[in-house]
N, C-alpha and C. Protein backbone atom coordinates (compact mmCIF):
# COMPACT_ATOMS: atom_id res chain seq x y z
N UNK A 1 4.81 31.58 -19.11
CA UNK A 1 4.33 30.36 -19.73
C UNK A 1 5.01 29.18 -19.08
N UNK A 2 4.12 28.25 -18.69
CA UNK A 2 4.88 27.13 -18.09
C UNK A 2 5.11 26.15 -18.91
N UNK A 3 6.09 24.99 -19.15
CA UNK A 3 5.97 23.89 -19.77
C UNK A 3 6.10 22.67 -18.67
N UNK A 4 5.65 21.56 -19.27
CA UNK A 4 6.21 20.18 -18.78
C UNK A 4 7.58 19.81 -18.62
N UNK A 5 8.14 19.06 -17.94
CA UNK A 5 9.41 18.60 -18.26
C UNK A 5 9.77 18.01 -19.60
N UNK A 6 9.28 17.33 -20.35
CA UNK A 6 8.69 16.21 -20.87
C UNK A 6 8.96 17.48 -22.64
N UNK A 7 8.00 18.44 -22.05
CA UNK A 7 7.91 18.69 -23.40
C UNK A 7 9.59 20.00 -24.17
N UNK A 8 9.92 20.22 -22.63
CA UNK A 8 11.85 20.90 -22.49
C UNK A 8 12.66 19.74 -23.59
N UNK A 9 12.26 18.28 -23.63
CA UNK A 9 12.96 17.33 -24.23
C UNK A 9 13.22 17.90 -25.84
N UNK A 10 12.10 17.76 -26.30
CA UNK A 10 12.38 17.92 -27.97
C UNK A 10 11.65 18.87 -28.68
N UNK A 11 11.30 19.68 -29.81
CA UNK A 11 10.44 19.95 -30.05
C UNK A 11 10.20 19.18 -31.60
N UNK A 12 8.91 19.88 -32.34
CA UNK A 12 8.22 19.10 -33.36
C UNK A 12 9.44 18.92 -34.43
N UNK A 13 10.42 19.98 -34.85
CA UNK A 13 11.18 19.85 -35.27
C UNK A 13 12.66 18.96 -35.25
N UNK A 14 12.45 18.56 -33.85
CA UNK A 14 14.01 18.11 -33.99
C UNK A 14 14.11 16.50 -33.51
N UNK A 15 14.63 15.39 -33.69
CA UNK A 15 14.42 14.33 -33.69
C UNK A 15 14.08 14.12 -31.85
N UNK A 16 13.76 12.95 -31.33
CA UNK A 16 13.54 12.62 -30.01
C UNK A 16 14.70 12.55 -29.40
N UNK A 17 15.01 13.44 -28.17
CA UNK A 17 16.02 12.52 -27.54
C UNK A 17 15.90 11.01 -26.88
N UNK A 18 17.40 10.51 -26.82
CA UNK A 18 17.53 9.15 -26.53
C UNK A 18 16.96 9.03 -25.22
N UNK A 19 16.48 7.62 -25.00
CA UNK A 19 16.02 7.58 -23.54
C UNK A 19 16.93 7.79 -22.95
N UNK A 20 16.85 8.10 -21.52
CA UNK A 20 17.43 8.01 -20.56
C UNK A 20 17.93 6.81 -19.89
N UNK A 21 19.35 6.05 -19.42
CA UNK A 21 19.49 4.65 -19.42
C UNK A 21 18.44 4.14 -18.50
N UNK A 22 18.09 4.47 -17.51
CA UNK A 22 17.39 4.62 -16.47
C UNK A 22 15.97 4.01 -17.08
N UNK A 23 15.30 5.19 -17.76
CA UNK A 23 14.40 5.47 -18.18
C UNK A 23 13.96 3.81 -19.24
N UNK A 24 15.10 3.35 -19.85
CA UNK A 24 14.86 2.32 -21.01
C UNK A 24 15.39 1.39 -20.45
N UNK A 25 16.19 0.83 -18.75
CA UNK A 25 15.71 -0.08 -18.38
C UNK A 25 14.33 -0.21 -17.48
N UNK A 26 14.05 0.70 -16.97
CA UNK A 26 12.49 0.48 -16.71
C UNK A 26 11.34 0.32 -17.86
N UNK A 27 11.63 0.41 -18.88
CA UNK A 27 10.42 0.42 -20.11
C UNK A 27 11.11 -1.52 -20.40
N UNK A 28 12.47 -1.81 -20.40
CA UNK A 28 12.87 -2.89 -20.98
C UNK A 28 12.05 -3.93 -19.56
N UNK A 29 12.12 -4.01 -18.01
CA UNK A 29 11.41 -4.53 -17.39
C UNK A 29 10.17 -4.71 -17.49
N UNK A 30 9.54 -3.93 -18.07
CA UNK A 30 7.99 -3.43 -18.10
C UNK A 30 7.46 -4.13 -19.93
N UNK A 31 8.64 -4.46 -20.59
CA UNK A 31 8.14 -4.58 -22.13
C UNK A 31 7.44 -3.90 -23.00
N UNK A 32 7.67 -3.09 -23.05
CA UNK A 32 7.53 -1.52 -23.63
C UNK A 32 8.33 -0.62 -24.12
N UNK A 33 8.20 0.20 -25.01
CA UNK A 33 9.32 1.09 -25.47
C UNK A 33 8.84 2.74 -24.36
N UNK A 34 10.12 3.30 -24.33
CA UNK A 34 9.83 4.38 -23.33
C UNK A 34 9.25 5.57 -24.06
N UNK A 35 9.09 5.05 -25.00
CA UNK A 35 8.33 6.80 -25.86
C UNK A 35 6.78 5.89 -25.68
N UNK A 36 6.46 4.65 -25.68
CA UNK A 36 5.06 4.57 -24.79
C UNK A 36 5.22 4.88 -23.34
N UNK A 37 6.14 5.34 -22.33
CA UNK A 37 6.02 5.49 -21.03
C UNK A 37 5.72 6.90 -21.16
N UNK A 38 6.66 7.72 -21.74
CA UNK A 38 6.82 8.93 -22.32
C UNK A 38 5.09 9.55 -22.89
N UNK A 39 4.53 8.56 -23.96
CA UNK A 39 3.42 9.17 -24.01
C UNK A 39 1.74 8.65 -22.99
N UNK A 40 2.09 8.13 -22.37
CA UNK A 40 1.39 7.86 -21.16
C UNK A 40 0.89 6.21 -22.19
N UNK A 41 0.93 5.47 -22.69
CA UNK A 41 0.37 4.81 -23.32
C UNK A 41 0.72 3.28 -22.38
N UNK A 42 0.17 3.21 -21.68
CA UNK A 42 0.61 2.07 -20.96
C UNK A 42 -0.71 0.97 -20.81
N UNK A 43 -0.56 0.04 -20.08
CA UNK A 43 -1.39 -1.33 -20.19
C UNK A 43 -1.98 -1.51 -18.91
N UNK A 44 -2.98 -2.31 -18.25
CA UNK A 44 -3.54 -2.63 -16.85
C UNK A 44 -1.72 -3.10 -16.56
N UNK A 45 -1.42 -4.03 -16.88
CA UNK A 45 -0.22 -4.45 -16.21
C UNK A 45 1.26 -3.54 -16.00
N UNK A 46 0.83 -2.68 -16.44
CA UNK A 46 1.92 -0.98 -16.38
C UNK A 46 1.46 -0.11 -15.29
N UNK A 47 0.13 0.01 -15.44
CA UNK A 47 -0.49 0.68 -14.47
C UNK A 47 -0.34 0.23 -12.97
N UNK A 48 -0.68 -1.26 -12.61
CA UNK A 48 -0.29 -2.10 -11.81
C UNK A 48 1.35 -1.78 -11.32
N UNK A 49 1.96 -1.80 -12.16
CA UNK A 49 3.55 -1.56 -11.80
C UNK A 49 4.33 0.11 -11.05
N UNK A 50 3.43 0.56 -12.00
CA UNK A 50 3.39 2.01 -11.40
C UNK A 50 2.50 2.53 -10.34
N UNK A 51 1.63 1.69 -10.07
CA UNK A 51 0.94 1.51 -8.87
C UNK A 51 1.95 1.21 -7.65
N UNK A 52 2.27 -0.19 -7.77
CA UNK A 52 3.94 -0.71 -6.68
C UNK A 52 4.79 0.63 -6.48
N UNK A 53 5.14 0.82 -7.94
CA UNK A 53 6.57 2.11 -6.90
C UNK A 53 6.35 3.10 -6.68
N UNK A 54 4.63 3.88 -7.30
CA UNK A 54 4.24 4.78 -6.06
C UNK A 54 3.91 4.55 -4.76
N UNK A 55 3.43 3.35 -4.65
CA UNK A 55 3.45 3.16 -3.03
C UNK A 55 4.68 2.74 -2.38
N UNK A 56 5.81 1.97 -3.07
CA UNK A 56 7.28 2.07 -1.91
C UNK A 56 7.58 3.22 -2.35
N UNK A 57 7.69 4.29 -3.06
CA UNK A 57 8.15 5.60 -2.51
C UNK A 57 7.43 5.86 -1.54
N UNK A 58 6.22 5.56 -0.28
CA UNK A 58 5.41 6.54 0.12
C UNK A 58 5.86 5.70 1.48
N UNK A 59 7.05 4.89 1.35
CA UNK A 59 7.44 3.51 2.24
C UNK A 59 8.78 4.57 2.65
N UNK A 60 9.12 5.13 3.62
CA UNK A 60 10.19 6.08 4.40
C UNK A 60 11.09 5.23 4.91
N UNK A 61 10.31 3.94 5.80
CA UNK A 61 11.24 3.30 6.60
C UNK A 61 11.81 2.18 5.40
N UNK A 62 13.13 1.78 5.93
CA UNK A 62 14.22 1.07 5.12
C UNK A 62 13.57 -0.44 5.07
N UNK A 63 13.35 -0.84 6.14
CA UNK A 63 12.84 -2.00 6.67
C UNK A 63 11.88 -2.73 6.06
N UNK A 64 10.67 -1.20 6.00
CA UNK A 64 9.67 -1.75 5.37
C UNK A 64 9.75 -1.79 3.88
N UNK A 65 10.67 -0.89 2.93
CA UNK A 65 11.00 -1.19 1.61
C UNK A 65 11.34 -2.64 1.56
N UNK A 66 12.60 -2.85 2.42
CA UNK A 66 12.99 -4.32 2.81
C UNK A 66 11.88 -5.48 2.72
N UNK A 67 11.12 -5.12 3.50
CA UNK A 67 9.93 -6.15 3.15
C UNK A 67 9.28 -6.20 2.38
N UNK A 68 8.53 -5.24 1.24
CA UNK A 68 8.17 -5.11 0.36
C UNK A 68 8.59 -5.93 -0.60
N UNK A 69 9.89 -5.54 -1.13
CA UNK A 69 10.53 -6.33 -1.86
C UNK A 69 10.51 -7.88 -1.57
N UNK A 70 10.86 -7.95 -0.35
CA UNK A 70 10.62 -9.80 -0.20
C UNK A 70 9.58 -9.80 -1.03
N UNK A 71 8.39 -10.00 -0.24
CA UNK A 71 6.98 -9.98 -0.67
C UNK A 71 6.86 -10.18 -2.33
N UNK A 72 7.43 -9.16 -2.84
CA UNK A 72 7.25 -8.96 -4.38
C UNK A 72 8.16 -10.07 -4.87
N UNK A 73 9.72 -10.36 -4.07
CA UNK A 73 10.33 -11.66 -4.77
C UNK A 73 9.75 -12.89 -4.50
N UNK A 74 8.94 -12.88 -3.33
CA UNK A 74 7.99 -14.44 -2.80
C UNK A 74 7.22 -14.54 -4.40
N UNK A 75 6.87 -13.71 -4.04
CA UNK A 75 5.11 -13.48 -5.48
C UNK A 75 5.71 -14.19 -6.54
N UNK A 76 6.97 -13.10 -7.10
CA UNK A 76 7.41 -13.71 -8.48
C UNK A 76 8.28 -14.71 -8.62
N UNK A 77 8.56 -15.43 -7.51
CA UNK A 77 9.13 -17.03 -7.16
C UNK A 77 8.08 -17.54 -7.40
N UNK A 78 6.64 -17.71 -6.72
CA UNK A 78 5.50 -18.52 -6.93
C UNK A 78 4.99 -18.41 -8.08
N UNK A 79 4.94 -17.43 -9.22
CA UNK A 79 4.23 -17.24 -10.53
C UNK A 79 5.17 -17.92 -11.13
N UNK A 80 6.55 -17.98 -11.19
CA UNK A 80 7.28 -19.02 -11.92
C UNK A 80 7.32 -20.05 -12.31
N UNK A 81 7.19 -21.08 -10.79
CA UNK A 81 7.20 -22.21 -10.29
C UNK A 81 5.90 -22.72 -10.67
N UNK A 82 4.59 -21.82 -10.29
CA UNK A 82 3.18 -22.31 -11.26
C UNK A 82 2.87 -21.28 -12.40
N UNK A 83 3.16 -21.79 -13.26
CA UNK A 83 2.38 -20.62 -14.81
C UNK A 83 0.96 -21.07 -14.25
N UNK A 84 0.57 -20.17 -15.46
CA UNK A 84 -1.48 -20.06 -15.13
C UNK A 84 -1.79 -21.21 -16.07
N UNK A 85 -3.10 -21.76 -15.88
CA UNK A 85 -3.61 -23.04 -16.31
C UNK A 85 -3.34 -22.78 -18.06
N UNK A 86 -3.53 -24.01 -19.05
CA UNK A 86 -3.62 -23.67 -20.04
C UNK A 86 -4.90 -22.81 -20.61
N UNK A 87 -4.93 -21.82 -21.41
CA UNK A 87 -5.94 -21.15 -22.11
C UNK A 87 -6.26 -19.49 -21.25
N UNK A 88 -5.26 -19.70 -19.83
CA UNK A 88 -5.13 -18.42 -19.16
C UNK A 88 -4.24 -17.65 -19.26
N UNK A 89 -4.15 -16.18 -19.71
CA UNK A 89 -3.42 -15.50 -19.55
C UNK A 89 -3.63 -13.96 -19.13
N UNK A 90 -2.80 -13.33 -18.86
CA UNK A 90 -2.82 -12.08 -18.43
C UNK A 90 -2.65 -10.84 -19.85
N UNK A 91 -3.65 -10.67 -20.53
CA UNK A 91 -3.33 -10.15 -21.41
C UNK A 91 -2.20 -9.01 -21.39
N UNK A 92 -2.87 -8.09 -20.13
CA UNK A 92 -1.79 -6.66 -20.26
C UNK A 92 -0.38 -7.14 -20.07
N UNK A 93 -0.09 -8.11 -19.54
CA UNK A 93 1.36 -8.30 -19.27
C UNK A 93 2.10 -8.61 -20.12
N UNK A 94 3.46 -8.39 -20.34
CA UNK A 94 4.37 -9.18 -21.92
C UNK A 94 4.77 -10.00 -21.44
N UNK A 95 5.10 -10.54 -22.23
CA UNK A 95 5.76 -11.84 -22.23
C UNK A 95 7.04 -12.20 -22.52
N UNK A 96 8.04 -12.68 -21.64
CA UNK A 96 9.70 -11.91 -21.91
C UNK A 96 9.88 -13.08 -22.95
């Protein structure tokens, strides 16, 4: 019988284990609790995110992680500096 990793964690009986620190600062970046990461319950703007770090894992060279990241700090320098017009927003995304 095989199981998930996921489901080795707890069973029906016994309370949840704690996130993982790891695990609950990526849910705290993302604005989400990790038992929604945990139960796949995520948003277009989660999906989007987990989109990004499956593709720099698929990034080998150092360089090009290197650049990536610029890229992604350019982006979120410019979304700062201009918010979206009034009456626009990005629903899936939170709002810190």
């Amino acid at each position: 019988m095989r199981m998930n990793s996921l489901s080795c964690m707890s069973s029906p009986s016994s309370p949840p284990a704690p996130p993982h620190p790891r695990l609950q600062e990526i849910a705290d970046a993302l604005g989400i609790s990790p038992d929604q990461l945990r139960a796949g319950q995520a948003s277009p703007f989660v999906d989007g995110a987990l989109d990004l770090v499956r593709l720099y894992a698929t990034i080998s060279d150092l360089q090009g992680r290197q650049r990536v990241l610029n890229i992604a700090r350019r982006e979120a320098e410019r979304s700062e500096e201009a918010p979206p017009p009034p009456g626009i927003a990005d629903p899936g995304r939170p709002t810190v």
